[in-house]
C-alpha atoms as a PDB file:
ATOM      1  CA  UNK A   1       0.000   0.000   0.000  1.00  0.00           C
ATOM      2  CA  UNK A   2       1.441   3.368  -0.870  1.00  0.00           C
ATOM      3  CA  UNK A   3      -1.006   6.031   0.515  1.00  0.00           C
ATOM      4  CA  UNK A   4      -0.801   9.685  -0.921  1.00  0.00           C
ATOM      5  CA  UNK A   5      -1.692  12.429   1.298  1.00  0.00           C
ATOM      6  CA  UNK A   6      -3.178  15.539   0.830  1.00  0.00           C
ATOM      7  CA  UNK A   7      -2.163  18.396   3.445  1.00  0.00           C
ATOM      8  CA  UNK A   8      -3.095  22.051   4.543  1.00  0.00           C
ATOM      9  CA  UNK A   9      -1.272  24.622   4.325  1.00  0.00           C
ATOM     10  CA  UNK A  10       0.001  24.192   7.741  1.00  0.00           C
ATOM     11  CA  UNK A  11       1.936  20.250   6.546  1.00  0.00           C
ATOM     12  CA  UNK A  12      -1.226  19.072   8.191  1.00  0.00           C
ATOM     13  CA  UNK A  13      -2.802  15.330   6.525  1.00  0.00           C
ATOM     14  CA  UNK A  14      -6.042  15.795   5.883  1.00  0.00           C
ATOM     15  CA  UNK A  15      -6.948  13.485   2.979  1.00  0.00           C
ATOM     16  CA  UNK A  16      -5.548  10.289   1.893  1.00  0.00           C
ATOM     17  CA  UNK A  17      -5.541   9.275  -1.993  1.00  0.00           C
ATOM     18  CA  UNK A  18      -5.678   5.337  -2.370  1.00  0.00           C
ATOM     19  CA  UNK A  19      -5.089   2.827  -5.056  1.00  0.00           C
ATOM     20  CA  UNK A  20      -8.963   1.525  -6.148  1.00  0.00           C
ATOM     21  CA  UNK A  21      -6.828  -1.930  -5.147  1.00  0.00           C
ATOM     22  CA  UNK A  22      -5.971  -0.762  -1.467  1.00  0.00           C
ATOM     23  CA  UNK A  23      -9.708   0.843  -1.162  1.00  0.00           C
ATOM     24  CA  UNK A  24     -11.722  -2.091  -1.901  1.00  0.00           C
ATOM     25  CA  UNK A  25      -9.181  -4.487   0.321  1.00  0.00           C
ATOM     26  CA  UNK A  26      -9.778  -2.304   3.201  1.00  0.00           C
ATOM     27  CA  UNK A  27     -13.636  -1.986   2.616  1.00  0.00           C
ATOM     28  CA  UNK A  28     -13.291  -6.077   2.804  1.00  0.00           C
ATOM     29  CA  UNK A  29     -10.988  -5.737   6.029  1.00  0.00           C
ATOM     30  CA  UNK A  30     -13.706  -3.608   7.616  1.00  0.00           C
ATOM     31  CA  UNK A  31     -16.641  -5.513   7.193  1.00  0.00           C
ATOM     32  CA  UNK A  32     -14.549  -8.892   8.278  1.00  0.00           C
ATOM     33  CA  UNK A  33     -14.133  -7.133  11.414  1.00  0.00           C
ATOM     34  CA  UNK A  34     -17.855  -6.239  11.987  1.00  0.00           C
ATOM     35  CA  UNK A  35     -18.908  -9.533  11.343  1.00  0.00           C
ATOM     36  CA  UNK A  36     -16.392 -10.800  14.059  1.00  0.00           C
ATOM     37  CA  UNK A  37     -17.637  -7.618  16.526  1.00  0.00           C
ATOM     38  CA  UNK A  38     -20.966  -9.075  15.639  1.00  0.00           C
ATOM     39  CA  UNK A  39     -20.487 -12.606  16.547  1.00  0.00           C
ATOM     40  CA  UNK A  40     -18.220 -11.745  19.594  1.00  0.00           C
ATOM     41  CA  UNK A  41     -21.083 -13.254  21.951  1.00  0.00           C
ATOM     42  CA  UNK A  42     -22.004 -16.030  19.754  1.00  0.00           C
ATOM     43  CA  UNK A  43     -21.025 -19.839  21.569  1.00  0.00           C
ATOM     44  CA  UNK A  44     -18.947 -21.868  19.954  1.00  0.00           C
ATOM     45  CA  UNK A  45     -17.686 -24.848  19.458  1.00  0.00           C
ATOM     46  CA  UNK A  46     -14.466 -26.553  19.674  1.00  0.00           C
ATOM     47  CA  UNK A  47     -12.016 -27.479  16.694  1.00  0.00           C
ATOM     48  CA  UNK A  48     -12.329 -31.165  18.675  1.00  0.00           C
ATOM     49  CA  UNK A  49     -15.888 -31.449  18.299  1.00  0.00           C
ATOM     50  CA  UNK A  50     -16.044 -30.501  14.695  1.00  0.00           C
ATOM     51  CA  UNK A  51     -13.805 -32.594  13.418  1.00  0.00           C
ATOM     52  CA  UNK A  52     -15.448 -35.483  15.556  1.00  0.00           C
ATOM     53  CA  UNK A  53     -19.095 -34.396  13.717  1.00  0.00           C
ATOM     54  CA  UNK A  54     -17.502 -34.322  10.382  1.00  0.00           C
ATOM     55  CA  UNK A  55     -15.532 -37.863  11.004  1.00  0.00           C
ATOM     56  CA  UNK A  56     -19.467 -38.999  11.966  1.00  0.00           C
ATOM     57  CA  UNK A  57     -20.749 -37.379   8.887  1.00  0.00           C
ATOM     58  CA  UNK A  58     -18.611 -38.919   6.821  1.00  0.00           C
ATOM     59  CA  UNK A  59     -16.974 -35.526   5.774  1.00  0.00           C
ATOM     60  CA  UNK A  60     -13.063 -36.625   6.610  1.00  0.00           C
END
């Protein structure tokens, strides 16, 4: 990522200029991290017990 900045007249970032690249792969950072915000209360269930249900399932 190679950010360009735009500043005010006192050296001051105010803006940031992006690649269309670097936008859209932080857009898809962001909303990974709201769906994990979202699900932060959600049970779950351990790596054990899914690969024991799959086994079962005949899915390994």
């Amino acid at each position: 990522m190679q950010p360009q900045f735009i500043v005010n007249e006192k050296g001051e970032r105010v803006s940031v200029i992006l690649s269309i690249e670097d936008y859209n792969e932080l857009l898809e950072e962001m909303e990974d991290l709201t769906t994990i915000a979202s699900r932060a209360g959600e049970p779950t269930t351990p790596h054990e017990q899914v690969i024991a249900e799959l086994k079962a399932d005949g899915l390994l």
